[in-house]
N, C-alpha and C. Protein backbone atom coordinates (compact mmCIF):
# COMPACT_ATOMS: atom_id res chain seq x y z
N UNK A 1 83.05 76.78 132.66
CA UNK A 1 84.10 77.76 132.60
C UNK A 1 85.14 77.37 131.55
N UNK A 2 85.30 76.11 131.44
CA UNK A 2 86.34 75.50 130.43
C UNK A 2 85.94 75.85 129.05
N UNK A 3 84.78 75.46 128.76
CA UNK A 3 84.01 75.97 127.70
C UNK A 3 83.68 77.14 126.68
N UNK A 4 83.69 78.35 128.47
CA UNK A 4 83.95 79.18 127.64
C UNK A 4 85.55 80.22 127.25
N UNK A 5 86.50 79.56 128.04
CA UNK A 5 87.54 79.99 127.62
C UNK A 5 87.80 79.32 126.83
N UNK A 6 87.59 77.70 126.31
CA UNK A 6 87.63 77.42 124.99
C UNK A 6 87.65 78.50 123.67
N UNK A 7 86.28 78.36 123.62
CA UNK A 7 85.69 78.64 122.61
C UNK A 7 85.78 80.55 122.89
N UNK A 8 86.54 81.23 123.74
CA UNK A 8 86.92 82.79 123.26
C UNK A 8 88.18 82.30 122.86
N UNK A 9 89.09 81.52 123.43
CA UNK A 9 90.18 81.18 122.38
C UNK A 9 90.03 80.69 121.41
N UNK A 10 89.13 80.08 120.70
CA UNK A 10 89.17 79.94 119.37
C UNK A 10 88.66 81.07 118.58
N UNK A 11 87.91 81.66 118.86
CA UNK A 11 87.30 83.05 118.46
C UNK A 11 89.03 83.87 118.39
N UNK A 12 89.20 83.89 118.96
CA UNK A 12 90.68 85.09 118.76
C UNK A 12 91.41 84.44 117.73
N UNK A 13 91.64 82.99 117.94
CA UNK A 13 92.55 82.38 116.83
C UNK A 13 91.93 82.59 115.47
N UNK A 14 90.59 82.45 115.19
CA UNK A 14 90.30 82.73 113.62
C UNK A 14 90.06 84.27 113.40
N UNK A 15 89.94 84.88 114.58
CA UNK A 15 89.99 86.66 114.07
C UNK A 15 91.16 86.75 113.55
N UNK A 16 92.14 86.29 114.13
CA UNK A 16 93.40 86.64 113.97
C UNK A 16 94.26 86.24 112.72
N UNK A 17 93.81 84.85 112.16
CA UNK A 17 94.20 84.92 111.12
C UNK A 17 93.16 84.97 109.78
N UNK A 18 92.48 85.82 109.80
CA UNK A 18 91.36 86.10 108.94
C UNK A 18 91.99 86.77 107.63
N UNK A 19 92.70 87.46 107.45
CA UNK A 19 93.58 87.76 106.61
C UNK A 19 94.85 87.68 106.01
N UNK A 20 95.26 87.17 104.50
CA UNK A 20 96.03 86.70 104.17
C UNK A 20 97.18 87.71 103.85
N UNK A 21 98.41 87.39 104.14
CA UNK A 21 99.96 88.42 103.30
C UNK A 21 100.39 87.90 102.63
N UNK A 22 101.03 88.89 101.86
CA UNK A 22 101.50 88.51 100.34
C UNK A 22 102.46 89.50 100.53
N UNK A 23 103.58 88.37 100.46
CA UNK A 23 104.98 89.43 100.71
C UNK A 23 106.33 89.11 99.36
N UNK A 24 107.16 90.24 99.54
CA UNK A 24 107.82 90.31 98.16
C UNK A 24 108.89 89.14 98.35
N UNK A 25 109.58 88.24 98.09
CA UNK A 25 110.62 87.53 98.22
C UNK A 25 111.73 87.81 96.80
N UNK A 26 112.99 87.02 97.30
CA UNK A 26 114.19 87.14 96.36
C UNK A 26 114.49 85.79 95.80
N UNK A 27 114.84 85.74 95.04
CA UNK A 27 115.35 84.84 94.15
C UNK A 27 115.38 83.15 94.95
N UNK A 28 116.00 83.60 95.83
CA UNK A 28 116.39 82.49 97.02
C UNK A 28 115.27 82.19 98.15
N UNK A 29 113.89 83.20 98.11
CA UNK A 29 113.15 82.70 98.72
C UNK A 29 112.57 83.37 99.89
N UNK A 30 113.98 83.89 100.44
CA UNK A 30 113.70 85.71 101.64
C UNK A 30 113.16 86.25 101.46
N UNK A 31 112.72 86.43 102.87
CA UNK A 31 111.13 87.79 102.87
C UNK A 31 111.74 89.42 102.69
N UNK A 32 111.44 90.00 101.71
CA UNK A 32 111.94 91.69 101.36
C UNK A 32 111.30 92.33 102.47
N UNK A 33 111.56 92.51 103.61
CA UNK A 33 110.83 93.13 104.68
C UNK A 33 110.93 94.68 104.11
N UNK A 34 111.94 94.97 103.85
CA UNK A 34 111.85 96.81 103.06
C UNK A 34 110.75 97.00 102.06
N UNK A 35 110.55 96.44 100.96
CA UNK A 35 109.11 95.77 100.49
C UNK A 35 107.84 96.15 100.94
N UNK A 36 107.35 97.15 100.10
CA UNK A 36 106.07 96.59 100.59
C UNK A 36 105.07 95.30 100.62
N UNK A 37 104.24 94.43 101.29
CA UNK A 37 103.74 93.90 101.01
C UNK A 37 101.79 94.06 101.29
N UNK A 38 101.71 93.12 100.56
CA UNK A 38 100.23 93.11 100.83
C UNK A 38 99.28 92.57 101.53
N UNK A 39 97.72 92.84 101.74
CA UNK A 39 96.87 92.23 102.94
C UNK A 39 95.80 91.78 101.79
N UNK A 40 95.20 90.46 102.19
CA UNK A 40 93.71 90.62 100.90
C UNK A 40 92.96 90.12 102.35
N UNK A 41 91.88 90.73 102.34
CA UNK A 41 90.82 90.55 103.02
C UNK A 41 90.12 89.56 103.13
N UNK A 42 88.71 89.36 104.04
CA UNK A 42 87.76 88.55 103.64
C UNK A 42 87.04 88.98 102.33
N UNK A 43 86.46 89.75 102.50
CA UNK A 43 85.94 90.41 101.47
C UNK A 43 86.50 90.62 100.21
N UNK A 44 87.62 90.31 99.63
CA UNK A 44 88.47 90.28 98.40
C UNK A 44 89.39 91.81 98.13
N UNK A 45 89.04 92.74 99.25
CA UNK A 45 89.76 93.84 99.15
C UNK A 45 91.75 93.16 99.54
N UNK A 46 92.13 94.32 98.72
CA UNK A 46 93.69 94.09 98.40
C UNK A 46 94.08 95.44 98.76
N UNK A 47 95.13 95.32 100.06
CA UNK A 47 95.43 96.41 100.40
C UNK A 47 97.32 96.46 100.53
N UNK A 48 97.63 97.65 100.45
CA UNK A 48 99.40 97.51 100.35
C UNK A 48 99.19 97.83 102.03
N UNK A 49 100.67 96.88 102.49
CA UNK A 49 100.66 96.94 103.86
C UNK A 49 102.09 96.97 104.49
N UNK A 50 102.41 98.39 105.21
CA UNK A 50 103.79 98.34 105.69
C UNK A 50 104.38 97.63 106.58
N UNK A 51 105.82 97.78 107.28
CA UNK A 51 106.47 96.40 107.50
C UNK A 51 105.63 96.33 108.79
N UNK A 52 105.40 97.07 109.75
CA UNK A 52 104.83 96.37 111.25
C UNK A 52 103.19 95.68 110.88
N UNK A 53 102.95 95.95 109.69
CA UNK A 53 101.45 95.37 109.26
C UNK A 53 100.33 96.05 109.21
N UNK A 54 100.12 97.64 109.25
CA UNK A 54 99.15 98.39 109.28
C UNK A 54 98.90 98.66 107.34
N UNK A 55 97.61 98.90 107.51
CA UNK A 55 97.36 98.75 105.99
C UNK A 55 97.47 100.64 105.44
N UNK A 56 97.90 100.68 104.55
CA UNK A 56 98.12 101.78 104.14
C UNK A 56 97.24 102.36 103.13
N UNK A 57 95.87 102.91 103.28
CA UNK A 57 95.11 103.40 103.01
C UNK A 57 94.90 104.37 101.94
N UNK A 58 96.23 104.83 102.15
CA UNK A 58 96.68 106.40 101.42
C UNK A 58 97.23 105.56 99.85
N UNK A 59 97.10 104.16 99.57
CA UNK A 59 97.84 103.83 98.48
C UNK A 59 96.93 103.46 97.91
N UNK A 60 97.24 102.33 96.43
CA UNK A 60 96.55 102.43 95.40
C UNK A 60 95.83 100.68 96.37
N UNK A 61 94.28 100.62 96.25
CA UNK A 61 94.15 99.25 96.73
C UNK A 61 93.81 98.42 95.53
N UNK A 62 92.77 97.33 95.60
CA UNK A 62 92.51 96.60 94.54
C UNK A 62 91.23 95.65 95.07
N UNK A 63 90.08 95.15 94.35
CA UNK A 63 89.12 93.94 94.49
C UNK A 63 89.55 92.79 94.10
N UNK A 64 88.86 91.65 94.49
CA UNK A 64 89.21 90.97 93.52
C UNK A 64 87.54 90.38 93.16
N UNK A 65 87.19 90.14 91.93
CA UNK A 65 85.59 89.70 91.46
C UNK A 65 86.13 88.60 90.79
N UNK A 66 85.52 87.86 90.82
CA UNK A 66 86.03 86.08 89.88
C UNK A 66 87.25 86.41 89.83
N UNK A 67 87.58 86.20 88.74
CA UNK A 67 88.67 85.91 87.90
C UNK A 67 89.67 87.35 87.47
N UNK A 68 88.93 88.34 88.01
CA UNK A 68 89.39 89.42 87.63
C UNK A 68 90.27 90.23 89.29
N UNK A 69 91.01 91.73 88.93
CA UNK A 69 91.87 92.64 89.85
C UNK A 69 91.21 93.84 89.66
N UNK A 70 91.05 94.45 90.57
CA UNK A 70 90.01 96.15 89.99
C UNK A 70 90.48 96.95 90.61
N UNK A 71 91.48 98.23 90.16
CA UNK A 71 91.57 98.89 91.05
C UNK A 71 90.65 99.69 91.64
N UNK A 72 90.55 100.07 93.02
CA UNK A 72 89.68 100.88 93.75
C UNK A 72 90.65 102.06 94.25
N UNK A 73 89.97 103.34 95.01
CA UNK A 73 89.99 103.78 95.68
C UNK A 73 90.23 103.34 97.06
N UNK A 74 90.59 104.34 98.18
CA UNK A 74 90.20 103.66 99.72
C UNK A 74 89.07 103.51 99.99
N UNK A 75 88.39 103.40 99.61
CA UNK A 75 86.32 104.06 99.99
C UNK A 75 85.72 102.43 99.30
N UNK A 76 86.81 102.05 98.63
CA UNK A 76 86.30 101.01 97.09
C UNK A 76 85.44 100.93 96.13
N UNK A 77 85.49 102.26 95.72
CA UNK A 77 85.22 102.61 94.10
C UNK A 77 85.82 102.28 93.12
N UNK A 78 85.24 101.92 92.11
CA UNK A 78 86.26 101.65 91.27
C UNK A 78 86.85 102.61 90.35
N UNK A 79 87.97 102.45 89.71
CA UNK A 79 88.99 103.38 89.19
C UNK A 79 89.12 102.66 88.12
N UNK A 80 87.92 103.63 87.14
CA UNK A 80 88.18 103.26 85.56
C UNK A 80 89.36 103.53 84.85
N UNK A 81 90.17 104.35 85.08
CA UNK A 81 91.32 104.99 84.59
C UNK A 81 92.62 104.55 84.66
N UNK A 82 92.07 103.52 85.59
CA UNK A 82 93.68 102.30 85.75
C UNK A 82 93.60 101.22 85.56
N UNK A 83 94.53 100.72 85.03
CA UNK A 83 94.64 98.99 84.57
C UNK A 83 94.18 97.84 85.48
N UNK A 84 93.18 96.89 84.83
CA UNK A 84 92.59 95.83 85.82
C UNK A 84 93.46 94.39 85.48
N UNK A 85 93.85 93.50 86.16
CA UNK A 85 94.55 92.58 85.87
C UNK A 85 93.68 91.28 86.12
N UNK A 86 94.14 89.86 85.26
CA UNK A 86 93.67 89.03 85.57
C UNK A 86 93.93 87.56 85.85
N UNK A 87 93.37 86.77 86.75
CA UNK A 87 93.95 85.34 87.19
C UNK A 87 93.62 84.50 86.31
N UNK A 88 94.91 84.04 86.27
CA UNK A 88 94.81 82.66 85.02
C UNK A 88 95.33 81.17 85.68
């Protein structure tokens, strides 16, 4: 029994933080909670995400492939028509 409430608590703990935020800060270091910030996935999807944390679908998202930023669609198509950015 120990065992397996172990190991469903660890299962919740890595669901839970499976995804990373990326939030706006100020000069001094404070989180811009008015700000949008962002979610990146497992999968390398980049999503804008409002303040209680739901991902906002309806906005512009992004991939990430190596070294490169792609914008997508919500569906994750890519969107030749907009600027791709890259990590250096």
């Amino acid at each position: 029994m120990k065992i397996l409430i172990f190991f469903s608590t660890l299962f919740i703990c890595l669901a839970a933080h499976a995804d990373k935020r990326i939030y706006s800060i100020d000069s001094i270091g404070n989180r811009q909670y008015d700000k949008p910030s962002y979610t990146i996935t497992d999968n390398g999807r980049i999503y804008e995400t409002d303040s209680i944390g739901n991902k906002r679908y309806d906005k512009q998202s992004y991939k990430i492939e190596g070294d490169k930023i792609l914008p997508t669609d919500s569906i994750g198509n890519r969107q030749y028509d907009k600027p791709q950015f890259e990590m250096k």
